[in-house]
C-alpha atoms as a PDB file:
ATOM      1  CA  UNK A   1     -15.469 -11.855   5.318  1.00  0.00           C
ATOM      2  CA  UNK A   2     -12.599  -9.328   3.536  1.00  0.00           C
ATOM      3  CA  UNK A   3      -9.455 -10.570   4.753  1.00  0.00           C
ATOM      4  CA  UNK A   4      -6.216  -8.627   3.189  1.00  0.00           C
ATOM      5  CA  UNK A   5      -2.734 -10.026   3.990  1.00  0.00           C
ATOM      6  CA  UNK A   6       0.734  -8.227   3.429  1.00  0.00           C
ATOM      7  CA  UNK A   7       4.199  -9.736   2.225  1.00  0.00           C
ATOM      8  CA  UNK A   8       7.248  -8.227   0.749  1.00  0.00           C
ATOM      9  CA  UNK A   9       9.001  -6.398   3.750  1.00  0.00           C
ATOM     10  CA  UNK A  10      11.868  -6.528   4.888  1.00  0.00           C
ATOM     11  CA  UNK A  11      15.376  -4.349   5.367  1.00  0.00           C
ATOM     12  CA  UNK A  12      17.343  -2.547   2.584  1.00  0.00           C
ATOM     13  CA  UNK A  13      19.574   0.065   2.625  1.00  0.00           C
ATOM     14  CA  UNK A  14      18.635   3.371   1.238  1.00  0.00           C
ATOM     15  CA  UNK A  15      18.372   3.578  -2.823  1.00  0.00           C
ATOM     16  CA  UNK A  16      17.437  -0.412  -2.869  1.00  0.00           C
ATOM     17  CA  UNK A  17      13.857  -1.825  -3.613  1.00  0.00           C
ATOM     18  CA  UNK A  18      11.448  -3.717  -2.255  1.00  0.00           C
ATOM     19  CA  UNK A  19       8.105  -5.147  -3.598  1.00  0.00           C
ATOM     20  CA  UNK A  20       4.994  -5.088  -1.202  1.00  0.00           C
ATOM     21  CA  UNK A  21       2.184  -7.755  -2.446  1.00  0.00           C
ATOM     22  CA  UNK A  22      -1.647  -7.453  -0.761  1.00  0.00           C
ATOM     23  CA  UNK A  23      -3.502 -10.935  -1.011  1.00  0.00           C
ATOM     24  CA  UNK A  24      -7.190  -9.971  -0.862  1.00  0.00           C
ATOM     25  CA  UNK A  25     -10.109 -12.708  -0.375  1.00  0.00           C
ATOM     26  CA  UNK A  26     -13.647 -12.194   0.456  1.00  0.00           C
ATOM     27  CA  UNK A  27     -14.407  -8.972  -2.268  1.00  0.00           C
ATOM     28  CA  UNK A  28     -17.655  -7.408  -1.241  1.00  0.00           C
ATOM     29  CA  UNK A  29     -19.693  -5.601  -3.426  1.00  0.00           C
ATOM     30  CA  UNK A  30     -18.524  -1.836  -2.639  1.00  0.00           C
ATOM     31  CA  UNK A  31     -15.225  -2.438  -3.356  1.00  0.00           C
ATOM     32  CA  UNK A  32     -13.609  -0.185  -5.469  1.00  0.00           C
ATOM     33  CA  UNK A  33     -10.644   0.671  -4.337  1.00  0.00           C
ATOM     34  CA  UNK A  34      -7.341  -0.570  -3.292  1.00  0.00           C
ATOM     35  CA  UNK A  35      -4.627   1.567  -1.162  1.00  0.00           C
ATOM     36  CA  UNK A  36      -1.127   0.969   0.158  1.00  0.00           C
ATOM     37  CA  UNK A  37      -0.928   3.324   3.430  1.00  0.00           C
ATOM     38  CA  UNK A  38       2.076   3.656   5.732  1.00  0.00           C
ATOM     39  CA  UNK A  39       3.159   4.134   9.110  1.00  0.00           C
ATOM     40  CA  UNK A  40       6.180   5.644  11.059  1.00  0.00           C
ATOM     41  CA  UNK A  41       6.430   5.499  14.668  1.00  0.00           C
ATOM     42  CA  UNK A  42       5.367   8.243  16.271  1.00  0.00           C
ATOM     43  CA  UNK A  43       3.525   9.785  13.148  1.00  0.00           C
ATOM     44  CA  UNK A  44      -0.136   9.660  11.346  1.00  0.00           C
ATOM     45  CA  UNK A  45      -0.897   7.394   8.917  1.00  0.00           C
ATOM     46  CA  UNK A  46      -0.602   8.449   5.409  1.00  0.00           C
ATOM     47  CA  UNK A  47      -1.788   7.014   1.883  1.00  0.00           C
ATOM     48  CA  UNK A  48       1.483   6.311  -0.387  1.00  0.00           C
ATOM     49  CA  UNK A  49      -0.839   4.945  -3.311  1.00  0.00           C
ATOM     50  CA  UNK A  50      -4.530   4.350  -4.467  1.00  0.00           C
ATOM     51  CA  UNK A  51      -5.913   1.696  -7.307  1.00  0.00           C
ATOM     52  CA  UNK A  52      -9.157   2.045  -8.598  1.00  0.00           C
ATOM     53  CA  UNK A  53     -10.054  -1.891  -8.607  1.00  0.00           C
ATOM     54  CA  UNK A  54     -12.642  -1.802 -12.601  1.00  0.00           C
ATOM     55  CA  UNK A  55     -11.190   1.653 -14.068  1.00  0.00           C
ATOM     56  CA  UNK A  56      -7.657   0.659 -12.784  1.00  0.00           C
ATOM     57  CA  UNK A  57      -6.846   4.574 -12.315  1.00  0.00           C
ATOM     58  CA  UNK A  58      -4.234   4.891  -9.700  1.00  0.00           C
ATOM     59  CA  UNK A  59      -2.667   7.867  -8.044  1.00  0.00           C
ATOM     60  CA  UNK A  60       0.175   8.053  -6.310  1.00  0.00           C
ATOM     61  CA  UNK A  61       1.564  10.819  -3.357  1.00  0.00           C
ATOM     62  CA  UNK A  62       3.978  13.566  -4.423  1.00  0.00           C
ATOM     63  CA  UNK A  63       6.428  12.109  -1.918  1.00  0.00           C
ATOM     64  CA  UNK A  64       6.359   8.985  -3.509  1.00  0.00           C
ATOM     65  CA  UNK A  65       5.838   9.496  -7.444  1.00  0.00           C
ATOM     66  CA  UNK A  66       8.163   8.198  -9.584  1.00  0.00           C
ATOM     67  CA  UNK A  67       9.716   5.423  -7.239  1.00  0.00           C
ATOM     68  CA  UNK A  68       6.298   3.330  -6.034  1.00  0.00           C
ATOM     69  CA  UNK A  69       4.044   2.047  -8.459  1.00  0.00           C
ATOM     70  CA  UNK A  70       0.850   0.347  -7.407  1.00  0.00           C
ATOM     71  CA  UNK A  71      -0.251  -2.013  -9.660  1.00  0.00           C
ATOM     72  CA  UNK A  72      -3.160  -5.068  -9.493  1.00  0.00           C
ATOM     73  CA  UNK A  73      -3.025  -8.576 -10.853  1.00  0.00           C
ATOM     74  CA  UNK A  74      -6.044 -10.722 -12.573  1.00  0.00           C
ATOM     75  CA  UNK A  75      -6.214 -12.747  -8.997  1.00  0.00           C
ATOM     76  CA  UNK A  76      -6.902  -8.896  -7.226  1.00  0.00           C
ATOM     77  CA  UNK A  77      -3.530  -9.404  -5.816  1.00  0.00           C
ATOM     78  CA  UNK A  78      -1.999  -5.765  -5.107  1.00  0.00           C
ATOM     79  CA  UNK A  79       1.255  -4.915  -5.161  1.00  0.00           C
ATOM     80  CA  UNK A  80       3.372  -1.681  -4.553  1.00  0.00           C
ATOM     81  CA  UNK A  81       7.121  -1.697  -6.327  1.00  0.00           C
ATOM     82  CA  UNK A  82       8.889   0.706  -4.434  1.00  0.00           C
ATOM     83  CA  UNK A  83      12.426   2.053  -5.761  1.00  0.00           C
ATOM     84  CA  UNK A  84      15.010   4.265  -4.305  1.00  0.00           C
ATOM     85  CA  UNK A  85      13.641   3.885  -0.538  1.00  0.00           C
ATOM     86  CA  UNK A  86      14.671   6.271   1.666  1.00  0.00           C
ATOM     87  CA  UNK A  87      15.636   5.752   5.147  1.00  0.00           C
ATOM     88  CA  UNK A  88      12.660   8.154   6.987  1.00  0.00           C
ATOM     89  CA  UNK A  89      10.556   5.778   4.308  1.00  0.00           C
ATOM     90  CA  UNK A  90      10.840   3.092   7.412  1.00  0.00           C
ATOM     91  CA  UNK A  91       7.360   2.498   8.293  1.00  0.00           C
ATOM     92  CA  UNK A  92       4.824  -0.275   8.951  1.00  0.00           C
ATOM     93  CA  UNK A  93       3.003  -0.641   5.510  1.00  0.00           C
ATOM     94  CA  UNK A  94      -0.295  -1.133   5.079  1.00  0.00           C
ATOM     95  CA  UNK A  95      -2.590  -2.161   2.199  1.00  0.00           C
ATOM     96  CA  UNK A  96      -6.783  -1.395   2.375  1.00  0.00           C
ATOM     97  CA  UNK A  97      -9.645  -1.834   0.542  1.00  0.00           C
ATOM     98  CA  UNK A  98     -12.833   0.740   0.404  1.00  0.00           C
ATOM     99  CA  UNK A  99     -15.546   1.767  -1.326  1.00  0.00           C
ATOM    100  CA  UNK A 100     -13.610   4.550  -3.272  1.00  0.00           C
ATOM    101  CA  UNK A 101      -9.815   6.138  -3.433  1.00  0.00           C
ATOM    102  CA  UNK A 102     -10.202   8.304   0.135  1.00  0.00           C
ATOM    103  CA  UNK A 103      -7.125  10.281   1.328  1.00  0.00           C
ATOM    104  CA  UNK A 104      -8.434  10.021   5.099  1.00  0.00           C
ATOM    105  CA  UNK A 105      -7.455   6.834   6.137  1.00  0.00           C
ATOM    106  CA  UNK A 106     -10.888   6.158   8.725  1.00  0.00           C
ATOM    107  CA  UNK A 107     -12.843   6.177   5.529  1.00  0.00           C
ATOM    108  CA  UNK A 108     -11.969   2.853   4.391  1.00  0.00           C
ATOM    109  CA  UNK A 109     -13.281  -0.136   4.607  1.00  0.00           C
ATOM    110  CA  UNK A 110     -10.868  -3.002   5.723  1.00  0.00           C
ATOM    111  CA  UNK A 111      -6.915  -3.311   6.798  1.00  0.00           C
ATOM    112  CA  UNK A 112      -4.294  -5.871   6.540  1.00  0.00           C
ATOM    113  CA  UNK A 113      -2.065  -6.762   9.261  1.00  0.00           C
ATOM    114  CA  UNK A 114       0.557  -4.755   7.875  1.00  0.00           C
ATOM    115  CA  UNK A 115       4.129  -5.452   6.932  1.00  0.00           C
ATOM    116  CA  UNK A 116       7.359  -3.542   8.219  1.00  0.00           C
ATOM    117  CA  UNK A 117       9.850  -1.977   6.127  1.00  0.00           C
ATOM    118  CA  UNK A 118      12.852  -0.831   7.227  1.00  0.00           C
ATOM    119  CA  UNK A 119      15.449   1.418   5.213  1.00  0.00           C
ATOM    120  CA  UNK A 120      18.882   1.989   6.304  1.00  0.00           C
ATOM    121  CA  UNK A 121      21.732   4.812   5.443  1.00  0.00           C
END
């Protein structure tokens, strides 16, 4: 059984940084892929960053290159570092795991609880 569980949110005020961390147990064999999503109230779910769990490609959204960097660690923890947060950044955060990198969130495989991050001006 895939269980994925979130840490690392929290409150900062705009421009600080946070570090999200997604404990995975119970791999299955179609993994290959893990994902940091996010959610605002009131809006669709959208993918901030994907990780490519063997090639350890990752790509990261246009609205949040060059401030989050996904990144995995030898125990298939994954973790997002996210820099110079914005305030409409506040959203419930997400990490997944799937069978490959999709952009449509219903495509993969299994979700974590979720952890909330909130950004004030």
């Amino acid at each position: 059984q895939v269980q994925l569980v979130e840490s690392g949110g929290g409150s900062v005020q705009a421009g600080g940084s946070l570090r999200l961390s997604c404990q995975a147990s119970g791999y299955t064999y179609s993994t290959n892929c893990m994902g940091w999503f996010r959610q605002a109230p009131g809006k669709e779910r959208e993918g901030g960053a994907f990780i490519h769990t063997d090639a350890g490609n990752t790509y990261h959204a246009n609205s949040v290159k060059g401030r989050f960097t996904i990144s995995q660690d030898y125990a298939k923890n994954t973790d997002l570092e996210m820099n110079s947060l914005k305030p409409e950044e506040t959203a419930m955060y997400s990490c997944a795991e799937g069978s490959a990198c999709y952009f449509a969130p219903d495509r993969w495989d299994y979700w974590g609880q979720g952890t909330q991050v909130t950004v004030s001006s």
